[in-house]
C-alpha atoms as a PDB file:
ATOM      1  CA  UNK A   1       0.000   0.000   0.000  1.00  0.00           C
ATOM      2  CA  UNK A   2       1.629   3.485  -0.834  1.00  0.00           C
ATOM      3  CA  UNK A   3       0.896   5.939   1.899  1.00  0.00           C
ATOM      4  CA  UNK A   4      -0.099   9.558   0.428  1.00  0.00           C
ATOM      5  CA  UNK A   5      -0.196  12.849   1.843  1.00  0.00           C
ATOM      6  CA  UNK A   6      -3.508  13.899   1.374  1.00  0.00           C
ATOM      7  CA  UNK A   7      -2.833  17.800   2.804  1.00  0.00           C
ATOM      8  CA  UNK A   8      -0.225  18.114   0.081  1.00  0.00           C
ATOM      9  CA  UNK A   9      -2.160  16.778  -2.242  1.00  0.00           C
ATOM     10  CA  UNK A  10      -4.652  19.524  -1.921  1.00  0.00           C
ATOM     11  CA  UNK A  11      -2.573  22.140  -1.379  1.00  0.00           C
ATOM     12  CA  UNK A  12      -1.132  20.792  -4.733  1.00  0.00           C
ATOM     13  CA  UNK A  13      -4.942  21.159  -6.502  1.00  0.00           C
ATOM     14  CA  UNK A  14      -5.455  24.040  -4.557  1.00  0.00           C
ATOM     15  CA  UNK A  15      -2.849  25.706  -5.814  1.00  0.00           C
ATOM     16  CA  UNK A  16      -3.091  25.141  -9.628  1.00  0.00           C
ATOM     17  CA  UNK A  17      -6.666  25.490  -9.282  1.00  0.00           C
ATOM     18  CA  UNK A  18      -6.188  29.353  -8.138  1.00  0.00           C
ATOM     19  CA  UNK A  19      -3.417  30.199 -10.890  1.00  0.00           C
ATOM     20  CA  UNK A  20      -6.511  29.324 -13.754  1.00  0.00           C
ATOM     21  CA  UNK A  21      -8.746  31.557 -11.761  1.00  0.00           C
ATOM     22  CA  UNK A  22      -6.334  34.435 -11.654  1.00  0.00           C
ATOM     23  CA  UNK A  23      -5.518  34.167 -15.408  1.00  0.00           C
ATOM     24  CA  UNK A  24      -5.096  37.298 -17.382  1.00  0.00           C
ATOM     25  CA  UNK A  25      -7.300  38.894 -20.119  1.00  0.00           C
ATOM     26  CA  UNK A  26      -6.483  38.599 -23.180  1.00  0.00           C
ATOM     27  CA  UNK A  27      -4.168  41.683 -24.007  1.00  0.00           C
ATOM     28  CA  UNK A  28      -5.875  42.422 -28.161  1.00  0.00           C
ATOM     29  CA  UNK A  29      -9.311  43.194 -26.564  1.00  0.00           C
ATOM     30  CA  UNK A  30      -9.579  46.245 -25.148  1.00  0.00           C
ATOM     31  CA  UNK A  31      -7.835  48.083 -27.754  1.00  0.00           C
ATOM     32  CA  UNK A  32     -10.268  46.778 -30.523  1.00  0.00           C
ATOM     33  CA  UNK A  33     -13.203  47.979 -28.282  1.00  0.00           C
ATOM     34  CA  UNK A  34     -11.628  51.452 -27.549  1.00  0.00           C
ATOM     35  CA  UNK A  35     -11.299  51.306 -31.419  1.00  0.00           C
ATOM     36  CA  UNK A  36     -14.988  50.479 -31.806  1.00  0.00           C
ATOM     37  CA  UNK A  37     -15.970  53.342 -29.426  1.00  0.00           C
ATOM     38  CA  UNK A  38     -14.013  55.975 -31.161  1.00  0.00           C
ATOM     39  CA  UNK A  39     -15.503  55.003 -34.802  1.00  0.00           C
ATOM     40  CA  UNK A  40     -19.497  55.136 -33.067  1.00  0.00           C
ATOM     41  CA  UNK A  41     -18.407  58.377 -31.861  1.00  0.00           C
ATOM     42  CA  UNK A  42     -16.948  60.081 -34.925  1.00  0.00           C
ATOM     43  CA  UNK A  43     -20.528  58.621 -36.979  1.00  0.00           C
ATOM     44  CA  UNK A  44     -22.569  59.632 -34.300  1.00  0.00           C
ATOM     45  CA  UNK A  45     -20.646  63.310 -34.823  1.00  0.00           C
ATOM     46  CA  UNK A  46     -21.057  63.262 -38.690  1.00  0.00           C
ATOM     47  CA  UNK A  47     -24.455  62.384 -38.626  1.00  0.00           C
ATOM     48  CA  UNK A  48     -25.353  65.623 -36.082  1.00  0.00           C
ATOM     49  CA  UNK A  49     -23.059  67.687 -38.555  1.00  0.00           C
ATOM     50  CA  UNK A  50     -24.868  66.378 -41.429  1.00  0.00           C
ATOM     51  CA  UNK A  51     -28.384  67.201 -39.985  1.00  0.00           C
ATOM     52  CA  UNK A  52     -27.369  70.665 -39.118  1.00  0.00           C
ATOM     53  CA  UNK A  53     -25.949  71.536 -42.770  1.00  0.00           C
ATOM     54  CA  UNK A  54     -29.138  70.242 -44.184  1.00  0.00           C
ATOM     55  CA  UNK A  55     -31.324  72.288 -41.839  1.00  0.00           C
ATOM     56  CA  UNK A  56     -29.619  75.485 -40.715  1.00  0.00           C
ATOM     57  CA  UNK A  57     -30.511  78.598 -42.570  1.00  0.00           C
ATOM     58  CA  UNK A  58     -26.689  79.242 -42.805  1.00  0.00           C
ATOM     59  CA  UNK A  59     -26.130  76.458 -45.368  1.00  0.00           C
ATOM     60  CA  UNK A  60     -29.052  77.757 -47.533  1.00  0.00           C
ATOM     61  CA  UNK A  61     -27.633  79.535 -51.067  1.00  0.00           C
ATOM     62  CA  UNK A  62     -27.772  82.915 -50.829  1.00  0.00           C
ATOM     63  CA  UNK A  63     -25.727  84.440 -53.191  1.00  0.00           C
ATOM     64  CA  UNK A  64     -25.438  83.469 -57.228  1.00  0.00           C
ATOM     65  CA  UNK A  65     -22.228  85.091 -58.531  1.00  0.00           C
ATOM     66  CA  UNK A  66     -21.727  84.921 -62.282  1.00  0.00           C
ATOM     67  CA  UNK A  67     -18.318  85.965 -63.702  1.00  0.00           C
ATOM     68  CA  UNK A  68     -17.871  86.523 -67.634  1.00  0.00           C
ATOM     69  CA  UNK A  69     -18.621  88.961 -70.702  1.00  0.00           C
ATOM     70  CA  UNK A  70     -21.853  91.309 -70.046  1.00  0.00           C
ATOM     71  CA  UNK A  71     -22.345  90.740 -74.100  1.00  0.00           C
ATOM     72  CA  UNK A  72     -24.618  87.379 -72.270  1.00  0.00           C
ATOM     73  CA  UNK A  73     -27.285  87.831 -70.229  1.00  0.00           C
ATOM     74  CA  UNK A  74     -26.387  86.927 -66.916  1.00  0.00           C
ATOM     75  CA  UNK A  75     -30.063  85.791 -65.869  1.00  0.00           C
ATOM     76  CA  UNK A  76     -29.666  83.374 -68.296  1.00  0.00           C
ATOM     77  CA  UNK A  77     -27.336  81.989 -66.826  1.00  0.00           C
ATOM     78  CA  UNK A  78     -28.767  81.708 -63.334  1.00  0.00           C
ATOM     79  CA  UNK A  79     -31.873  80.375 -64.920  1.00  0.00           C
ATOM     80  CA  UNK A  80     -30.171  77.476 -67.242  1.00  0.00           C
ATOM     81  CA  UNK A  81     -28.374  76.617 -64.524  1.00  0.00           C
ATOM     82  CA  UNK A  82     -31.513  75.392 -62.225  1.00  0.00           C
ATOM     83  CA  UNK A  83     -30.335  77.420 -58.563  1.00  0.00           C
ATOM     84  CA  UNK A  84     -32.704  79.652 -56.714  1.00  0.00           C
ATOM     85  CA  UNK A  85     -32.046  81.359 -53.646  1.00  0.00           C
ATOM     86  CA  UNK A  86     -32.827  79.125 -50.116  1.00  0.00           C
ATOM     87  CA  UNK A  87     -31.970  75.830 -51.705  1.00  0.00           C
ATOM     88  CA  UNK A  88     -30.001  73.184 -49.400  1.00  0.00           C
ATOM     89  CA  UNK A  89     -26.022  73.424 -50.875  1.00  0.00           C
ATOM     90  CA  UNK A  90     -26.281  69.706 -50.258  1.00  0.00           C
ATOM     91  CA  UNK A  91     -28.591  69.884 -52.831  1.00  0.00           C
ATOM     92  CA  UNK A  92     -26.246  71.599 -55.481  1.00  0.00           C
ATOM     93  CA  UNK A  93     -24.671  69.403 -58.145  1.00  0.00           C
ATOM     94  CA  UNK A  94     -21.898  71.561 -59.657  1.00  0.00           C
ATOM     95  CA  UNK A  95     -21.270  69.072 -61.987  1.00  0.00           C
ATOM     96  CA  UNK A  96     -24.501  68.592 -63.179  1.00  0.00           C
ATOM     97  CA  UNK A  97     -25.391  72.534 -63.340  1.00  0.00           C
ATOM     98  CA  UNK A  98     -21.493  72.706 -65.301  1.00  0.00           C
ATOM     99  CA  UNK A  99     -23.473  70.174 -68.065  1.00  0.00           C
ATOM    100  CA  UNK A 100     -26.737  72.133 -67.907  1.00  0.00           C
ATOM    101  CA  UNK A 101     -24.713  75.087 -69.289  1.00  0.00           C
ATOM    102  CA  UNK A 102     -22.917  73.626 -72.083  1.00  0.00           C
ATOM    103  CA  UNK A 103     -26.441  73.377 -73.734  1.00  0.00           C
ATOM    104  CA  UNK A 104     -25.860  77.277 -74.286  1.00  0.00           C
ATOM    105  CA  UNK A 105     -23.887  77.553 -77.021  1.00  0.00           C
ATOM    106  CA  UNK A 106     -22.914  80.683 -77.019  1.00  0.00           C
ATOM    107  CA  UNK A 107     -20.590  80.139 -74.227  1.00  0.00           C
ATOM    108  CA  UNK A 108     -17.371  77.898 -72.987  1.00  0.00           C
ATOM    109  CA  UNK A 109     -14.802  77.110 -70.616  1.00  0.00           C
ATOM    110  CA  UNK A 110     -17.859  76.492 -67.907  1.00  0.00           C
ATOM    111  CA  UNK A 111     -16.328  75.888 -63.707  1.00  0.00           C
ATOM    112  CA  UNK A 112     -18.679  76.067 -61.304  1.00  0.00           C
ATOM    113  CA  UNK A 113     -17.639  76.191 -57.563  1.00  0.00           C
ATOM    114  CA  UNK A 114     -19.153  75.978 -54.037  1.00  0.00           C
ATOM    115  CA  UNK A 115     -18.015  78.500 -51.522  1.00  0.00           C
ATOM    116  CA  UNK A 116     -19.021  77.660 -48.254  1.00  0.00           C
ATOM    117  CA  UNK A 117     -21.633  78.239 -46.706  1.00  0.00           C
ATOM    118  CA  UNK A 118     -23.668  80.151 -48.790  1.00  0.00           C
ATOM    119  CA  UNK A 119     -22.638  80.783 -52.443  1.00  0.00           C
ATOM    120  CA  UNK A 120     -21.940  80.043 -55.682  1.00  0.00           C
ATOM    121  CA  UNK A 121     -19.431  80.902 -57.990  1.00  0.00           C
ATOM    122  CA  UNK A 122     -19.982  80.592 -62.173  1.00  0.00           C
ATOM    123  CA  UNK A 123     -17.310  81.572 -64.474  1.00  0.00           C
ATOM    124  CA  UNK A 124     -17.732  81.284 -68.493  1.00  0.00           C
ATOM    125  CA  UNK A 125     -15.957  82.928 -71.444  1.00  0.00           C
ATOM    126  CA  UNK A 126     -17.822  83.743 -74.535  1.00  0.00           C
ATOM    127  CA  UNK A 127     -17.312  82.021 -78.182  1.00  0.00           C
ATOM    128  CA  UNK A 128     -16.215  84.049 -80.869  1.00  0.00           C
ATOM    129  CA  UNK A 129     -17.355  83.937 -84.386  1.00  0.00           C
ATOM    130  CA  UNK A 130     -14.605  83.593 -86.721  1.00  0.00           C
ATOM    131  CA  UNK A 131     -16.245  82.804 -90.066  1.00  0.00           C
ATOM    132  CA  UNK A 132     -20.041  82.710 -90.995  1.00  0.00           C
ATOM    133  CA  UNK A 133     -21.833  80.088 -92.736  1.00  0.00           C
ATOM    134  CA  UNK A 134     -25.721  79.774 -94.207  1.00  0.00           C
ATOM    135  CA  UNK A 135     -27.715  77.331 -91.747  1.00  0.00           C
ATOM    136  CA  UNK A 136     -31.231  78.207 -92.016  1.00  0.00           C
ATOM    137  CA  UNK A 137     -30.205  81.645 -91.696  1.00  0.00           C
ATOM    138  CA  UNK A 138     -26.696  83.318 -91.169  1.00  0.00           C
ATOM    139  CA  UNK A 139     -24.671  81.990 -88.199  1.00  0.00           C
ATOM    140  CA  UNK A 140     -21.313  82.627 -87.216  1.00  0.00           C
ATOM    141  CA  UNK A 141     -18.759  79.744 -86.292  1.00  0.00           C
ATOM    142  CA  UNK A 142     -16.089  79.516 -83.647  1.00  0.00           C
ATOM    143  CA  UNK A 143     -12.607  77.954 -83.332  1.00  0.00           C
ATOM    144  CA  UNK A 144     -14.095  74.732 -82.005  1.00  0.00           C
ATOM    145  CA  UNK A 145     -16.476  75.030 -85.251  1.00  0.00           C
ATOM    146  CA  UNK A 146     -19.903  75.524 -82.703  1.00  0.00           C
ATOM    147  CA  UNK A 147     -22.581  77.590 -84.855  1.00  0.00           C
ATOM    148  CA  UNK A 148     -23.584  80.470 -82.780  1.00  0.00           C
ATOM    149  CA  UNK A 149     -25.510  83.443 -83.185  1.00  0.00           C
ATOM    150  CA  UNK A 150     -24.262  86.290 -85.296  1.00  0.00           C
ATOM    151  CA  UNK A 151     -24.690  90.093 -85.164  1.00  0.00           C
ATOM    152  CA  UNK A 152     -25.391  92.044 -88.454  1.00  0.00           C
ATOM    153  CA  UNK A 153     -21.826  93.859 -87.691  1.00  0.00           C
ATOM    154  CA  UNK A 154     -20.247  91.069 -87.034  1.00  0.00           C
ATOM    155  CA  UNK A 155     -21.476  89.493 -90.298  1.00  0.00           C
ATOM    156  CA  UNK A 156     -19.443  92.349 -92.063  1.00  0.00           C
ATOM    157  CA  UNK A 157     -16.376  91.256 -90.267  1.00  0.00           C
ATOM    158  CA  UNK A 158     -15.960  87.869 -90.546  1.00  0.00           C
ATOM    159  CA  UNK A 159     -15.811  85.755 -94.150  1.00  0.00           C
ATOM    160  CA  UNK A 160     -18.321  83.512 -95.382  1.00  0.00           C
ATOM    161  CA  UNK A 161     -17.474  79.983 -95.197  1.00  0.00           C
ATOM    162  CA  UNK A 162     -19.207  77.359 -98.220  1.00  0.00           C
ATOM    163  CA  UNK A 163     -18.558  73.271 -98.569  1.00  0.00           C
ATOM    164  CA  UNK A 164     -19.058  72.156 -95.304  1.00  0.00           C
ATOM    165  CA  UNK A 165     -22.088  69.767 -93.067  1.00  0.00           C
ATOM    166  CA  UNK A 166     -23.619  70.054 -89.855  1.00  0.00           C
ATOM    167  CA  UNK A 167     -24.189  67.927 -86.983  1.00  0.00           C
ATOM    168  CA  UNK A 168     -25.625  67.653 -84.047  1.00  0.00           C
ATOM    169  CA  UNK A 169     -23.349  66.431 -81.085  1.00  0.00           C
ATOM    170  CA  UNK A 170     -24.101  64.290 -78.064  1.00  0.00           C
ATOM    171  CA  UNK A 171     -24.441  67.380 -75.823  1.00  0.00           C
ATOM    172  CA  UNK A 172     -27.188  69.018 -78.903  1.00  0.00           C
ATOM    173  CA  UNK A 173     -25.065  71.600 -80.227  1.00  0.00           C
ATOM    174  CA  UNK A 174     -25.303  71.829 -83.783  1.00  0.00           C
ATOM    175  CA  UNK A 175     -20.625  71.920 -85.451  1.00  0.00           C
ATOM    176  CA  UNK A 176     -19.732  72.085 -88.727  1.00  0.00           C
ATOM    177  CA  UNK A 177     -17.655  68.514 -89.686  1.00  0.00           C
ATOM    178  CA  UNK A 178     -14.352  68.335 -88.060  1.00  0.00           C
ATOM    179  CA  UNK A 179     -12.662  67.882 -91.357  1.00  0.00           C
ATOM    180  CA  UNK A 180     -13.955  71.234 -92.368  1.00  0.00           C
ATOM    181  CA  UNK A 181     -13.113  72.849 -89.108  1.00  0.00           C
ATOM    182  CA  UNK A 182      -9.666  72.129 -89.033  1.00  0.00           C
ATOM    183  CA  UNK A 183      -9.019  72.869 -92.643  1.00  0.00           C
ATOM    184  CA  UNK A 184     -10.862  76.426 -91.765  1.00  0.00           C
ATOM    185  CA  UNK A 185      -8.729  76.653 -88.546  1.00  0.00           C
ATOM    186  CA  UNK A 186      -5.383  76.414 -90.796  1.00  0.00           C
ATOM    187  CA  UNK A 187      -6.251  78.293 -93.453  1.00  0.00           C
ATOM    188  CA  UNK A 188      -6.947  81.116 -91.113  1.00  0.00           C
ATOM    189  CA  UNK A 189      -4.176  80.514 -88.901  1.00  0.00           C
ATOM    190  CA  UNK A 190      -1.521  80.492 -92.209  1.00  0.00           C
ATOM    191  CA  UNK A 191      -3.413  84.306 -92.914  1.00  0.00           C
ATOM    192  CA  UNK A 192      -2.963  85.538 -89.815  1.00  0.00           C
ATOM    193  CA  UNK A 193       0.748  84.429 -89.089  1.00  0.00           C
ATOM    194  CA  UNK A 194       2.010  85.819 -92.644  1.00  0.00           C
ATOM    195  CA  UNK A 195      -0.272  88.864 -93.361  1.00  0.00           C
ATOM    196  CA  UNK A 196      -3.064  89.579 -91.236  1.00  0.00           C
ATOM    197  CA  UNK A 197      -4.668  92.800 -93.040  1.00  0.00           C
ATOM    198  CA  UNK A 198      -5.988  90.091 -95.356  1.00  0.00           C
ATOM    199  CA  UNK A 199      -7.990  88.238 -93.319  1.00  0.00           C
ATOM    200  CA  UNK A 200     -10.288  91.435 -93.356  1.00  0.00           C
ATOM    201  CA  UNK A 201     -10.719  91.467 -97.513  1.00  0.00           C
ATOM    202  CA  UNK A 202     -11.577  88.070 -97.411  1.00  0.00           C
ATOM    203  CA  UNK A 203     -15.340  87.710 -98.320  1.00  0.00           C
ATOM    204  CA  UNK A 204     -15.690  84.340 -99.171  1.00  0.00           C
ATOM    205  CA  UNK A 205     -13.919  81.058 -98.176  1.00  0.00           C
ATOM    206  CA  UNK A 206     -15.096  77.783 -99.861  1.00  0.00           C
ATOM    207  CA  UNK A 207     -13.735  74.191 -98.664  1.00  0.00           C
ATOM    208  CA  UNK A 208     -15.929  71.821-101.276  1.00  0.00           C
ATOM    209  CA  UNK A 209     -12.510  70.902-103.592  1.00  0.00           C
ATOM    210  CA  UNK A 210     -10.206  68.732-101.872  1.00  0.00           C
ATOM    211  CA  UNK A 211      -6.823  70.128-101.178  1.00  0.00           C
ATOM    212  CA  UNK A 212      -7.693  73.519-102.657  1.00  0.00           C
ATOM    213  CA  UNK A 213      -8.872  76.337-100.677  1.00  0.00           C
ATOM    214  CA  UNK A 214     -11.190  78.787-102.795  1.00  0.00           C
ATOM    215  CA  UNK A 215     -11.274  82.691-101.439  1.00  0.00           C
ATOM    216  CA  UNK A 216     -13.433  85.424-103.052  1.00  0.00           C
ATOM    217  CA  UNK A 217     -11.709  89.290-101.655  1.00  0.00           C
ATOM    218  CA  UNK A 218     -14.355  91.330-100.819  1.00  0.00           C
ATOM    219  CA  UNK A 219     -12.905  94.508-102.327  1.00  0.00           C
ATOM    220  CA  UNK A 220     -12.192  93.191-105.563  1.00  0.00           C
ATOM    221  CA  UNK A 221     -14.130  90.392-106.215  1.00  0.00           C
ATOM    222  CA  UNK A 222     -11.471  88.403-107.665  1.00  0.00           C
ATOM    223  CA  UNK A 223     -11.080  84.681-106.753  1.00  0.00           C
ATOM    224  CA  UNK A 224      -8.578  83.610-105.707  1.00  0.00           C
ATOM    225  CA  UNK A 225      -7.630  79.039-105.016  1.00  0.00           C
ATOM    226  CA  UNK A 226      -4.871  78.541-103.130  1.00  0.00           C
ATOM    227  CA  UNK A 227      -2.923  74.743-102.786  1.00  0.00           C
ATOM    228  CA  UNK A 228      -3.010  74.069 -99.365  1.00  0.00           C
ATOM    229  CA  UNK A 229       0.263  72.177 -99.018  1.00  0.00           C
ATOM    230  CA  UNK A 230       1.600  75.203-100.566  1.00  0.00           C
ATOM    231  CA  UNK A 231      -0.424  78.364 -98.416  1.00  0.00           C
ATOM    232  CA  UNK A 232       2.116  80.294 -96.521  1.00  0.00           C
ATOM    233  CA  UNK A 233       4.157  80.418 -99.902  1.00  0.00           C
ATOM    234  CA  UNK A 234       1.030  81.251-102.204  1.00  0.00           C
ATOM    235  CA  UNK A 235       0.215  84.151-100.211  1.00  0.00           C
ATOM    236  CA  UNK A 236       3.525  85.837-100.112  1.00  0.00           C
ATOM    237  CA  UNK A 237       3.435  85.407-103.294  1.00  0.00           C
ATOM    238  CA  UNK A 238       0.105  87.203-103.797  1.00  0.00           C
ATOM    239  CA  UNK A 239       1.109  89.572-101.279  1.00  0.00           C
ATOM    240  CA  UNK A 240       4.193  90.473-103.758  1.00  0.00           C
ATOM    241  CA  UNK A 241       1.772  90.974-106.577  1.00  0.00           C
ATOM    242  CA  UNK A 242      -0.376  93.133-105.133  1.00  0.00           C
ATOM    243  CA  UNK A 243       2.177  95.282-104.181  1.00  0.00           C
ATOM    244  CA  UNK A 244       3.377  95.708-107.731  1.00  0.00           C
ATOM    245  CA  UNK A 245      -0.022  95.880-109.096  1.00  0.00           C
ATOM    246  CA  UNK A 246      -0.388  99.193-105.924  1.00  0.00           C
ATOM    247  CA  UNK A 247       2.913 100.707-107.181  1.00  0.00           C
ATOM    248  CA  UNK A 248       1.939 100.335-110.820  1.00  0.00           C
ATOM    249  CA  UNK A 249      -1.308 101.713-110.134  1.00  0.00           C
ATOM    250  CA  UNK A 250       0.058 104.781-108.358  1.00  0.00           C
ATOM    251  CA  UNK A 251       2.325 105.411-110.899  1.00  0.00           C
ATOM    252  CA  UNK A 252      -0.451 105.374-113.421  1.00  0.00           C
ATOM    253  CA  UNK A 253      -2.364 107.502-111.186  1.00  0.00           C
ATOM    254  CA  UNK A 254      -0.253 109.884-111.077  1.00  0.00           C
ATOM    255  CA  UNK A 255       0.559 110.028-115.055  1.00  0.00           C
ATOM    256  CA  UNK A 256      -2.898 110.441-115.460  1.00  0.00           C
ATOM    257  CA  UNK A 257      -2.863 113.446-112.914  1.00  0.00           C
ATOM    258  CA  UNK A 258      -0.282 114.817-114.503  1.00  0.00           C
ATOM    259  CA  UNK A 259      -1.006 115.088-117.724  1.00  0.00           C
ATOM    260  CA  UNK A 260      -4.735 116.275-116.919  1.00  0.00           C
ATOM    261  CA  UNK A 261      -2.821 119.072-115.452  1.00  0.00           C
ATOM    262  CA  UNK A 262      -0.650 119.927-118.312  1.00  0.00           C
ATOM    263  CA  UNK A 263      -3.813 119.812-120.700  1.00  0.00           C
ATOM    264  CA  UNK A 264      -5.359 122.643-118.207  1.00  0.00           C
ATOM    265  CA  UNK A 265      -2.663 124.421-118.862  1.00  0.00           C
ATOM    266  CA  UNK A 266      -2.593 124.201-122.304  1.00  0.00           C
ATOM    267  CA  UNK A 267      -6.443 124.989-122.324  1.00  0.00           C
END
């Protein structure tokens, strides 16, 4: 028989039964709930901020500022765009009213901008007409080749363009082809860069032959088909001729002059 001490045997159970009861928690716990108590918070916090921009009168538009030529009427503007004063600015869209806008084609370069609390902010430029072209009616053209409205003196100012077709792009604005554009946008360029003054005589500009550009001056009427691989040279060269054809004609001038004066002498 094996004698065994019960009292240490107890003590021994005793003893390993206190060191599971006094076990420690485990250490990845609390910071996960701290972590969960600071992320309630913060929603809890956006959601009161949220409610009080959508309610308070201070976050109601108030103010409609529109920055670009007077030559457009401003209340257009406001009114294409779809604000009114006392709407939520949660409300506002500024990329929505930005598309809204671009239905006017008149203008360009559209940015709208918030500015907290209260206002808005809508800055355009205006499209220019460089060359006019028959579309159930006269209508100018700009760089981009948009048909816009045209002014009787601006008519006068700009040439007439023939051999192109409109369409209508995704955003409904009625262009003349690209094709056309761009050959327009050279052409032009080429006149300006090498002799400007001319861009003003030119009445007419027709694109319908391939590779040629056809120009009518408006204070001669002659007509005038330049290559246009060959442009910049071509009008150098015209510019050349008309100055001989000036200095021949102010020579003759003033032959003529003279000699009327000599016969009113004689007489």
């Amino acid at each position: 028989m094996f004698n065994v001490d019960k009292k240490k045997s107890v003590n021994t159970i005793s003893s390993h039964s206190g060191k599971r009861k006094t076990g420690k928690t485990h250490p990845g716990i609390l910071p996960v709930v701290l972590v969960a108590f600071a992320v309630g918070i913060i929603c809890a916090l956006i959601v009161v901020v949220v409610q009080v921009v959508r309610t308070s009168p201070a976050f109601a538009l108030k103010s409609i500022n529109v920055q670009g030529p007077a030559s457009i009427d401003r209340q257009l503007i406001i009114d294409k765009s779809g604000l009114v004063v006392g709407m939520r600015m949660t409300a506002i869209n500024t990329d929505s009213i930005a598309k809204k806008l671009s239905a006017i084609n008149r203008i360009k370069n559209i940015t709208v901008n918030m500015r907290i609390p209260d206002a808005v902010q809508i800055r355009y430029a205006e499209r220019i007409a460089l060359a006019s072209i028959m579309h159930k009616g006269v209508v100018g053209i700009d760089a981009d080749g948009v048909l816009i409205p045209l002014s009787q003196q601006a008519f006068a100012r700009v040439p007439l363009v023939s051999g192109y077709t409109v369409y209508v792009d995704s955003m409904g604005i009625a262009r003349i082809d690209s094709v056309t554009n761009g050959r327009l946008a050279s052409f032009l360029r080429d006149i300006v860069v090498n002799d400007k003054s001319m861009l003003q005589r030119i009445a007419q500009i027709n694109f319908a032959k391939a590779g040629a550009v056809t120009c009518v001056f408006a204070d001669s009427r002659r007509c005038v088909t330049f290559q246009e691989q060959s442009i910049v040279p071509a009008l150098k060269h015209l510019r050349r001729l008309e100055i001989i054809l000036a200095e021949a004609s102010d020579t003759l001038l003033q032959r003529i002059n003279l000699y009327n004066a000599n016969m009113a002498y004689v007489n």
